[in-house]
C-alpha atoms as a PDB file:
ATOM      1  CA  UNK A   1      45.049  97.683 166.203  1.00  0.00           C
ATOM      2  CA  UNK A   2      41.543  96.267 167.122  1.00  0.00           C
ATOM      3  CA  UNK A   3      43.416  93.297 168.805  1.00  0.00           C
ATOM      4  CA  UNK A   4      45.431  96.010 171.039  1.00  0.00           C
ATOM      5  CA  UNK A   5      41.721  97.286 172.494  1.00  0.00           C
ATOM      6  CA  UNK A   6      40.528  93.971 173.022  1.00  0.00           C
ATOM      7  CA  UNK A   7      43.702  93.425 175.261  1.00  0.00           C
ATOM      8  CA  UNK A   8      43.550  96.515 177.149  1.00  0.00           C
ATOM      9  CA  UNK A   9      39.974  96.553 177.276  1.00  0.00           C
ATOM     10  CA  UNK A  10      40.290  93.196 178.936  1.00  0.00           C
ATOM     11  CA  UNK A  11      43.119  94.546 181.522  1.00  0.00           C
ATOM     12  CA  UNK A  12      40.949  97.368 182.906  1.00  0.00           C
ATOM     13  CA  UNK A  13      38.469  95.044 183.716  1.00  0.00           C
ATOM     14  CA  UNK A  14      40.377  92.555 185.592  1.00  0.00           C
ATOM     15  CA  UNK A  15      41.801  95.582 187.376  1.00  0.00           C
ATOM     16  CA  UNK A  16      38.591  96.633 188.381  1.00  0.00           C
ATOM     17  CA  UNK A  17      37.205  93.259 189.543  1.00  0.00           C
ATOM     18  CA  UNK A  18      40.765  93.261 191.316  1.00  0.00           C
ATOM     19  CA  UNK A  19      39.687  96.146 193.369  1.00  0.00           C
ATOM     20  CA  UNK A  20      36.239  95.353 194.200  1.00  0.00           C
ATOM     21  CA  UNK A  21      33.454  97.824 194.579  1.00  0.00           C
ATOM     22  CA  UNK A  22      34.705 101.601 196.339  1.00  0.00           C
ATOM     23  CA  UNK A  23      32.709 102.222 199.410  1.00  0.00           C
ATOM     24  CA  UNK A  24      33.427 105.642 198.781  1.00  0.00           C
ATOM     25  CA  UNK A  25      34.714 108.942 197.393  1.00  0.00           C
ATOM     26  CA  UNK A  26      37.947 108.365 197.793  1.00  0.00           C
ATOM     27  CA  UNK A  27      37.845 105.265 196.584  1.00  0.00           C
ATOM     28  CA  UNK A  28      35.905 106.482 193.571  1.00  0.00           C
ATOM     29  CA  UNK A  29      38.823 109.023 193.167  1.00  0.00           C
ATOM     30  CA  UNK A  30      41.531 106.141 193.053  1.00  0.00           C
ATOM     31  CA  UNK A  31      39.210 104.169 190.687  1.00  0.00           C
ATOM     32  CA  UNK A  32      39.195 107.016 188.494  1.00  0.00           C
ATOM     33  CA  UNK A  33      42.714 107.879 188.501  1.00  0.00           C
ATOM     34  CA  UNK A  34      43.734 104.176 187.846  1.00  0.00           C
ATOM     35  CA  UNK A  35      41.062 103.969 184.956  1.00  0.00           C
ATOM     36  CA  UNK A  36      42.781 107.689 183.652  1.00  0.00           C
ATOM     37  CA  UNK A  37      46.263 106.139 183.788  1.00  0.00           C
ATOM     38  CA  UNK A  38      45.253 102.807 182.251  1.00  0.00           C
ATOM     39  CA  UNK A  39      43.628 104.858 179.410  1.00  0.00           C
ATOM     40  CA  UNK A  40      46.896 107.236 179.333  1.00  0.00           C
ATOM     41  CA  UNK A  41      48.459 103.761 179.048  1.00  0.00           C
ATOM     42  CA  UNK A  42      46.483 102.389 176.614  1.00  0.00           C
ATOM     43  CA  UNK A  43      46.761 105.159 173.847  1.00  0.00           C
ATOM     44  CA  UNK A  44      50.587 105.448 174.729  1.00  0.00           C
ATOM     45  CA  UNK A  45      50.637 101.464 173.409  1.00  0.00           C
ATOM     46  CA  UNK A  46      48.334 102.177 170.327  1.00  0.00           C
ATOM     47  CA  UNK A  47      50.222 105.269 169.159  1.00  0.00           C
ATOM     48  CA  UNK A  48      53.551 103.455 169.524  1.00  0.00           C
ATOM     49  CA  UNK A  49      51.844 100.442 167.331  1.00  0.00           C
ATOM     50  CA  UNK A  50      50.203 103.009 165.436  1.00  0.00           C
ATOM     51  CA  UNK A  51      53.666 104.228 164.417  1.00  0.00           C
ATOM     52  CA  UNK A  52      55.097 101.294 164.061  1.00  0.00           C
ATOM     53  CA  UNK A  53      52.688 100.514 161.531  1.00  0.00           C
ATOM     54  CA  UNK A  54      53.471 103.267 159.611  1.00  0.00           C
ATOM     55  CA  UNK A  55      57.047 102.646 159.174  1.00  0.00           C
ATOM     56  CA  UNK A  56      56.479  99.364 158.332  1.00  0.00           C
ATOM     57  CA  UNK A  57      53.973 100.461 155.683  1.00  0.00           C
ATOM     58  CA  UNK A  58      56.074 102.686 154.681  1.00  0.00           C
ATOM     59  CA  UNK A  59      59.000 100.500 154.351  1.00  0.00           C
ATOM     60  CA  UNK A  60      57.093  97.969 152.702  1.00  0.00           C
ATOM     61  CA  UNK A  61      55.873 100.828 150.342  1.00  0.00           C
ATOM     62  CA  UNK A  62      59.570 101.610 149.381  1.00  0.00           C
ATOM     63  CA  UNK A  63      60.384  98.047 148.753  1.00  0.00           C
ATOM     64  CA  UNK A  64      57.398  97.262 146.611  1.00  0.00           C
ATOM     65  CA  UNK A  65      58.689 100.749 144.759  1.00  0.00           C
ATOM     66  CA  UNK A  66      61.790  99.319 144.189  1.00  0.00           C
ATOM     67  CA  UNK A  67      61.232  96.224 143.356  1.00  0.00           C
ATOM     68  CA  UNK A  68      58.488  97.409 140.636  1.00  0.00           C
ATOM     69  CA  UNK A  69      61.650  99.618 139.439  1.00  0.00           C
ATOM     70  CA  UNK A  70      64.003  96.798 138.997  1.00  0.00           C
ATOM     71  CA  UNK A  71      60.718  94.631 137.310  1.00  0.00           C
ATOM     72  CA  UNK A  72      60.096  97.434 135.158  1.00  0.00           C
ATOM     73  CA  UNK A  73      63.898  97.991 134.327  1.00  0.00           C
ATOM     74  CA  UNK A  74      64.296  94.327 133.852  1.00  0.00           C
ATOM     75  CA  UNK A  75      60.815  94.468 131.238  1.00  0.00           C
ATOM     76  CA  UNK A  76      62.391  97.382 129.332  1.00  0.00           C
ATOM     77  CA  UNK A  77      65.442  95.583 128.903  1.00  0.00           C
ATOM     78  CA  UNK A  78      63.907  92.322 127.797  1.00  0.00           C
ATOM     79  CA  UNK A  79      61.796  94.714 125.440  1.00  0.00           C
ATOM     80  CA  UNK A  80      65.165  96.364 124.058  1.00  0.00           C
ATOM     81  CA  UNK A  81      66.372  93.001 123.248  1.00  0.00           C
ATOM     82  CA  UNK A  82      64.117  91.632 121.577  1.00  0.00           C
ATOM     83  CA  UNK A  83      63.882  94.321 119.286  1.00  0.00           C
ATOM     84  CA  UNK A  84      67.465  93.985 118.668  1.00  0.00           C
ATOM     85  CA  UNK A  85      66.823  90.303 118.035  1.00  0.00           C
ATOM     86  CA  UNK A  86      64.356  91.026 116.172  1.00  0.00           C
ATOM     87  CA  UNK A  87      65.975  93.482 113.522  1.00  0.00           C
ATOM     88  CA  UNK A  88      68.796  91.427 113.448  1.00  0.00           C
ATOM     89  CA  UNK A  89      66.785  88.369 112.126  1.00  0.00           C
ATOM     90  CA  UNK A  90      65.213  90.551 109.682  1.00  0.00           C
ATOM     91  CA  UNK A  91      68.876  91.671 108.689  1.00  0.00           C
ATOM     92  CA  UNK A  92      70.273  88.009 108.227  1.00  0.00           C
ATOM     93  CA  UNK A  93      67.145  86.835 106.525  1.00  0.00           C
ATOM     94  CA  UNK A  94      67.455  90.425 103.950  1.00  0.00           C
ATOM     95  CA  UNK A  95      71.171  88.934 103.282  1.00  0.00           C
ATOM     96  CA  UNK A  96      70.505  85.433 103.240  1.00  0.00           C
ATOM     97  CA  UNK A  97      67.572  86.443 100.270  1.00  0.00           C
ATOM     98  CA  UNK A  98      70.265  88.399  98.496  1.00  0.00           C
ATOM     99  CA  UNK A  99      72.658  85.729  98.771  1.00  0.00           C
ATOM    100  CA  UNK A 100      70.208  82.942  96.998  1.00  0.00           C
ATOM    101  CA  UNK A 101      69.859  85.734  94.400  1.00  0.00           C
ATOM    102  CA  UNK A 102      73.304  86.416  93.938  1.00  0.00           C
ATOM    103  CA  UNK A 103      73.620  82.142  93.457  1.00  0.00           C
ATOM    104  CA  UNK A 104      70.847  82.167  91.815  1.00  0.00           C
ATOM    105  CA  UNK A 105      72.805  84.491  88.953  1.00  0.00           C
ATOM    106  CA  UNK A 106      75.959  82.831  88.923  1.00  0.00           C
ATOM    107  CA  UNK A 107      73.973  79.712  88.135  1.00  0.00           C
ATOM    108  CA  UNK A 108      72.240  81.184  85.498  1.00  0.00           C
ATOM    109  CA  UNK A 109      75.703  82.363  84.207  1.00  0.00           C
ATOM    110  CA  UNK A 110      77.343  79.533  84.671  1.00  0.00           C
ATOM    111  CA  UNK A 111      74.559  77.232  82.375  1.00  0.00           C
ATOM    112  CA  UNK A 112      74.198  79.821  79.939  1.00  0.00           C
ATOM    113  CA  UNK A 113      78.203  80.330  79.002  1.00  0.00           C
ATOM    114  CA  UNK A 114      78.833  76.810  79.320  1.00  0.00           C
ATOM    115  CA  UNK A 115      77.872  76.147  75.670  1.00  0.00           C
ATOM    116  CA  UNK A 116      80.116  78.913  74.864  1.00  0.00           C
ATOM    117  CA  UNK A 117      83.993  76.650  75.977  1.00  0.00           C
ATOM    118  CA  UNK A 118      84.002  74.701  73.175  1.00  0.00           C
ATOM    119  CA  UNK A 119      83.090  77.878  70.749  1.00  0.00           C
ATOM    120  CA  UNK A 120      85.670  79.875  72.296  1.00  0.00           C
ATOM    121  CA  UNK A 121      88.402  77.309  71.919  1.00  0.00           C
ATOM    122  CA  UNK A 122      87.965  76.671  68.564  1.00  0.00           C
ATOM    123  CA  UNK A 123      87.698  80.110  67.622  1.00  0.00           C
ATOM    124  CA  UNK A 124      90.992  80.370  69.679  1.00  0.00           C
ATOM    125  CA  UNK A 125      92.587  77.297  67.104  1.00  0.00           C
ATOM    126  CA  UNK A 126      91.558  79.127  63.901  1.00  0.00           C
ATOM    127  CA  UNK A 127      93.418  82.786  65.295  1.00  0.00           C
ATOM    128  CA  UNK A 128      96.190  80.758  66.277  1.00  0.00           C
ATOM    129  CA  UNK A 129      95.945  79.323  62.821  1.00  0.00           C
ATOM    130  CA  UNK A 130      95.347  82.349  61.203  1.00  0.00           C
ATOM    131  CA  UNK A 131      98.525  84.344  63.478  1.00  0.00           C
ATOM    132  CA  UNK A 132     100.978  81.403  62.280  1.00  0.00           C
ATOM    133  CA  UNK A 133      99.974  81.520  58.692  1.00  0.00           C
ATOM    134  CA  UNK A 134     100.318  85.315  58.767  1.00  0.00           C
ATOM    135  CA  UNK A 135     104.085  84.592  60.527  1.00  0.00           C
ATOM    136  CA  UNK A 136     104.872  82.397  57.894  1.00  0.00           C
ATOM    137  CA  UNK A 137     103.393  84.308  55.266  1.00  0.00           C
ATOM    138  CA  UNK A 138     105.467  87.541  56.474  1.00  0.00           C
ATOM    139  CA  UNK A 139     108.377  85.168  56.706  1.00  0.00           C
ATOM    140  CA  UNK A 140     107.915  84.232  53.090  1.00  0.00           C
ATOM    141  CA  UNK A 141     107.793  87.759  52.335  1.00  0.00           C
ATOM    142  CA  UNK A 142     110.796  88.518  53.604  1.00  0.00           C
ATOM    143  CA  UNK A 143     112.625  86.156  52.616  1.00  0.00           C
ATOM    144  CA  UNK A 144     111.298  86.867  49.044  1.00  0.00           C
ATOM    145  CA  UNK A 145     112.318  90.950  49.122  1.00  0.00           C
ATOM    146  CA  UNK A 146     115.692  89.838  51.073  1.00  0.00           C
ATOM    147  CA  UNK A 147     116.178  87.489  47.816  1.00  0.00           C
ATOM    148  CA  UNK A 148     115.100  89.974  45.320  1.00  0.00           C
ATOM    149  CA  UNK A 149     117.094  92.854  47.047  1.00  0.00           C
ATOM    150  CA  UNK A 150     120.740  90.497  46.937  1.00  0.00           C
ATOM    151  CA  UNK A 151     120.053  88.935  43.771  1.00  0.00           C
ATOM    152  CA  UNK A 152     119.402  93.211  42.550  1.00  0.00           C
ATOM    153  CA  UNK A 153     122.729  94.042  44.189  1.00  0.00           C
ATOM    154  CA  UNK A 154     124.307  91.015  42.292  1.00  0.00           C
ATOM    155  CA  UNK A 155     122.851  92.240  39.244  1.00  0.00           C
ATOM    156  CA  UNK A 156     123.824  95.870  39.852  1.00  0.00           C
ATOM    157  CA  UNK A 157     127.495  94.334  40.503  1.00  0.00           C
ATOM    158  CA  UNK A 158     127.856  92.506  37.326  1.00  0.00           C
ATOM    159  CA  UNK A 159     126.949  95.260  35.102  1.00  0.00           C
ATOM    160  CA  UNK A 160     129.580  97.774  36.772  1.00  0.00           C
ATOM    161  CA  UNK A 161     126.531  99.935  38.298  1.00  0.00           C
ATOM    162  CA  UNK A 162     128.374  99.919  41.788  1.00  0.00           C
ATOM    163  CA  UNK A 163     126.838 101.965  43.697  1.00  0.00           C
ATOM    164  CA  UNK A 164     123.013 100.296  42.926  1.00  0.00           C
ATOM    165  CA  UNK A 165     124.438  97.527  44.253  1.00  0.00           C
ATOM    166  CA  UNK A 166     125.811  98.719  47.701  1.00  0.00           C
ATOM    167  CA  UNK A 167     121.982 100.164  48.064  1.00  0.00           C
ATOM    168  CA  UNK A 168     120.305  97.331  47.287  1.00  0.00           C
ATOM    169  CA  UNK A 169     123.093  94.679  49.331  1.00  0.00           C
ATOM    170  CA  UNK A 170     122.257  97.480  52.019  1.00  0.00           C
ATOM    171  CA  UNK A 171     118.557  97.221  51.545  1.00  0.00           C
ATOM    172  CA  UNK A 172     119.444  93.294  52.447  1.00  0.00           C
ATOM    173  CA  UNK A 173     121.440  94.461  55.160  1.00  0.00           C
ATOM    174  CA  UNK A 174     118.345  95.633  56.638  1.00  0.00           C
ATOM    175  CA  UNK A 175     116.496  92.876  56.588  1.00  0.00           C
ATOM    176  CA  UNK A 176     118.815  90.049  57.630  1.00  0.00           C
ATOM    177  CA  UNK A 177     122.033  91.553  59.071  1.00  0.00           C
ATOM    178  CA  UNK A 178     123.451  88.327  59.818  1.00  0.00           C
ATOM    179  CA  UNK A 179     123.654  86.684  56.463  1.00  0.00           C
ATOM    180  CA  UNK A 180     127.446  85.894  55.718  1.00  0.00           C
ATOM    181  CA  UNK A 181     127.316  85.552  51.835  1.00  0.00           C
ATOM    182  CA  UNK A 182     125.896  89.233  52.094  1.00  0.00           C
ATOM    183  CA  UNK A 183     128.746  90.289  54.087  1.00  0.00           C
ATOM    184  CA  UNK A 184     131.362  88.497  51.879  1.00  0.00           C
ATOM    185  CA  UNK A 185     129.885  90.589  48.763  1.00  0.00           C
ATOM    186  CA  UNK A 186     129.611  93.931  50.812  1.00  0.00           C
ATOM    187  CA  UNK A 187     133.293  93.580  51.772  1.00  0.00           C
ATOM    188  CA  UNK A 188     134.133  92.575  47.628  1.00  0.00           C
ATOM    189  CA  UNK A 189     132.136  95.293  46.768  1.00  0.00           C
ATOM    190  CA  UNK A 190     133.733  98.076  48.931  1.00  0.00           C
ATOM    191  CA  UNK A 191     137.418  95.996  48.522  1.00  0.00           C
ATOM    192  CA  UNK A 192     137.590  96.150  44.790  1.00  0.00           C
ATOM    193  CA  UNK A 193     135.221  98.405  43.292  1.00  0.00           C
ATOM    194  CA  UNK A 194     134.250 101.191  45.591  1.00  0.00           C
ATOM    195  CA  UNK A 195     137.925 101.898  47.399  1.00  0.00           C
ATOM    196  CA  UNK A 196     136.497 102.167  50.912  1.00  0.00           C
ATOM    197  CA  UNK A 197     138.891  99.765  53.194  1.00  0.00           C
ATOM    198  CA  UNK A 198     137.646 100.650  56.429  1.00  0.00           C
ATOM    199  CA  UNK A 199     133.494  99.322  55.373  1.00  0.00           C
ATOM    200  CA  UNK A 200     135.463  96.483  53.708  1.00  0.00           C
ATOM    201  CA  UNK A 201     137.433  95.490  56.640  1.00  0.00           C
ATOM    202  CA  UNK A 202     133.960  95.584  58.886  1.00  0.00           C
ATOM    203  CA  UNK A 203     132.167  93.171  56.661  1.00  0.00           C
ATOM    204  CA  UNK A 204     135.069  90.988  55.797  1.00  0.00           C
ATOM    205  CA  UNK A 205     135.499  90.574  59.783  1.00  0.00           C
ATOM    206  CA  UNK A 206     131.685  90.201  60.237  1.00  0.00           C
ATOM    207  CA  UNK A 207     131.757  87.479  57.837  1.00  0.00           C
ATOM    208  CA  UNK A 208     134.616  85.594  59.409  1.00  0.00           C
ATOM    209  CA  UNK A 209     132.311  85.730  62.603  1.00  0.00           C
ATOM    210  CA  UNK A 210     129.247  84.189  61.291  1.00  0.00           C
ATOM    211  CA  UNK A 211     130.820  81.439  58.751  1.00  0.00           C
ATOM    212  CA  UNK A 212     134.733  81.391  60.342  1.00  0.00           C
ATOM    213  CA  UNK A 213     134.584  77.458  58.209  1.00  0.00           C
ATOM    214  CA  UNK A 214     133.723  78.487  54.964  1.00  0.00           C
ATOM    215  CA  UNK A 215     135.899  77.649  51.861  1.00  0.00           C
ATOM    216  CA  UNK A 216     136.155  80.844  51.142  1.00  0.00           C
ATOM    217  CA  UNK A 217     137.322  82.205  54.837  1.00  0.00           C
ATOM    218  CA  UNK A 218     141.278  81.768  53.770  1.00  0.00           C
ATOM    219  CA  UNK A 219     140.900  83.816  51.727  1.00  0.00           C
ATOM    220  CA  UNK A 220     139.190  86.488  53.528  1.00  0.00           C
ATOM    221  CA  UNK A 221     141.579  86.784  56.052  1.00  0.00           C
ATOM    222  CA  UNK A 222     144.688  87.102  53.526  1.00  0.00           C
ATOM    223  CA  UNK A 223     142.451  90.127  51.872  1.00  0.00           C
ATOM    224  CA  UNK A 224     142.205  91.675  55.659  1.00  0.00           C
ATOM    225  CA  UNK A 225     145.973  91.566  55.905  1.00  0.00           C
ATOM    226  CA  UNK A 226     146.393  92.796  52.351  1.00  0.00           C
ATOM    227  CA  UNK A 227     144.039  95.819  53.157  1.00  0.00           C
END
């Protein structure tokens, strides 16, 4: 604005030395109407830069605003990010200690059953021991009250006491259904001495299944003809 003056200021004084002096009044008047307009012209020029100014400022202004926005903007978002950054390192480094912790246990586990194996399988070998010589023992068992109930019924036969024998041969039965000799004295028993052909004829055939090359199997199957 000062550099404006100093131009115009400048203009109406080459004007006037342009002119020369008046010599008079009306010559004064001219003077003073040129010097009027020349003013007029003057602040015409520094209102129009005067305004020009402003807009610029005021442009300027709005672009410095905005560009502090978008700063500002761009700061918060930096800001929001590293915050998320941030609590997610604090989340991986929470897991990561949990996770040496968690190792950290199974190890521990790991040393202080591993004495343990070779307990557990030899405790293992003595049930299995124990579970085998129970079998067998059971097997014995039965095989000893199988034995005792058929040699009973054999007894029970021999002395004419019939029908102590078909409960104890059936007491056998029970216990080993697919014994032949059993079968072979069932079907004697209920042949000769109790009269019931239709039992006899079952055992006598169940016996021909399970022994169809014993000596005695001729014989049976003249008896299941004869009955």
């Amino acid at each position: 604005m000062m550099q404006a003056a100093k131009v115009m200021s400048k203009l109406v004084l080459c004007t006037l030395m342009a002119w020369g002096v008046p010599a008079g009044l009306r010559a004064q008047d001219e003077t003073d109407a040129r010097i009027a307009d020349l003013k007029e012209t003057f602040e015409d020029i520094t209102e129009s830069f005067r305004q020009r100014m402003t807009e610029a400022e005021q442009k300027h202004a709005g672009e410095r605003r905005a560009l502090v926005a978008e700063r500002d903007a761009a700061l918060a978002e930096r800001d929001a990010a590293s915050v998320q950054v941030a609590a997610m390192q604090a989340t991986i480094k929470a897991l990561e200690a949990r996770l040496a912790e968690r190792d950290a246990e199974l190890a521990s586990l790991r040393e202080a059953t591993a004495g343990n194996d070779d307990i557990l399988s030899q405790k293992d070998a003595e049930i299995e021991q124990l579970r085998k010589a129970l079998a067998d023992a059971e097997q014995a068992n039965a095989r000893e009250r199988f034995a005792l109930a058929y040699n009973l019924g054999s007894i029970y036969k021999a002395a004419r006491q019939y029908e102590r024998a078909e409960a104890q041969f059936l007491k056998a039965l029970e216990m080993n259904a697919d014994d032949a000799a059993l079968h072979y004295n069932l079907g004697i028993l209920y042949d000769d001495n109790l009269a019931n052909a239709k039992k006899a004829r079952r055992h006598y055939k169940r016996f021909l299944e399970l022994a169809p090359n014993d000596p005695d199997a001729p014989n049976v199957v003249k008896w299941l003809e004869e009955l």
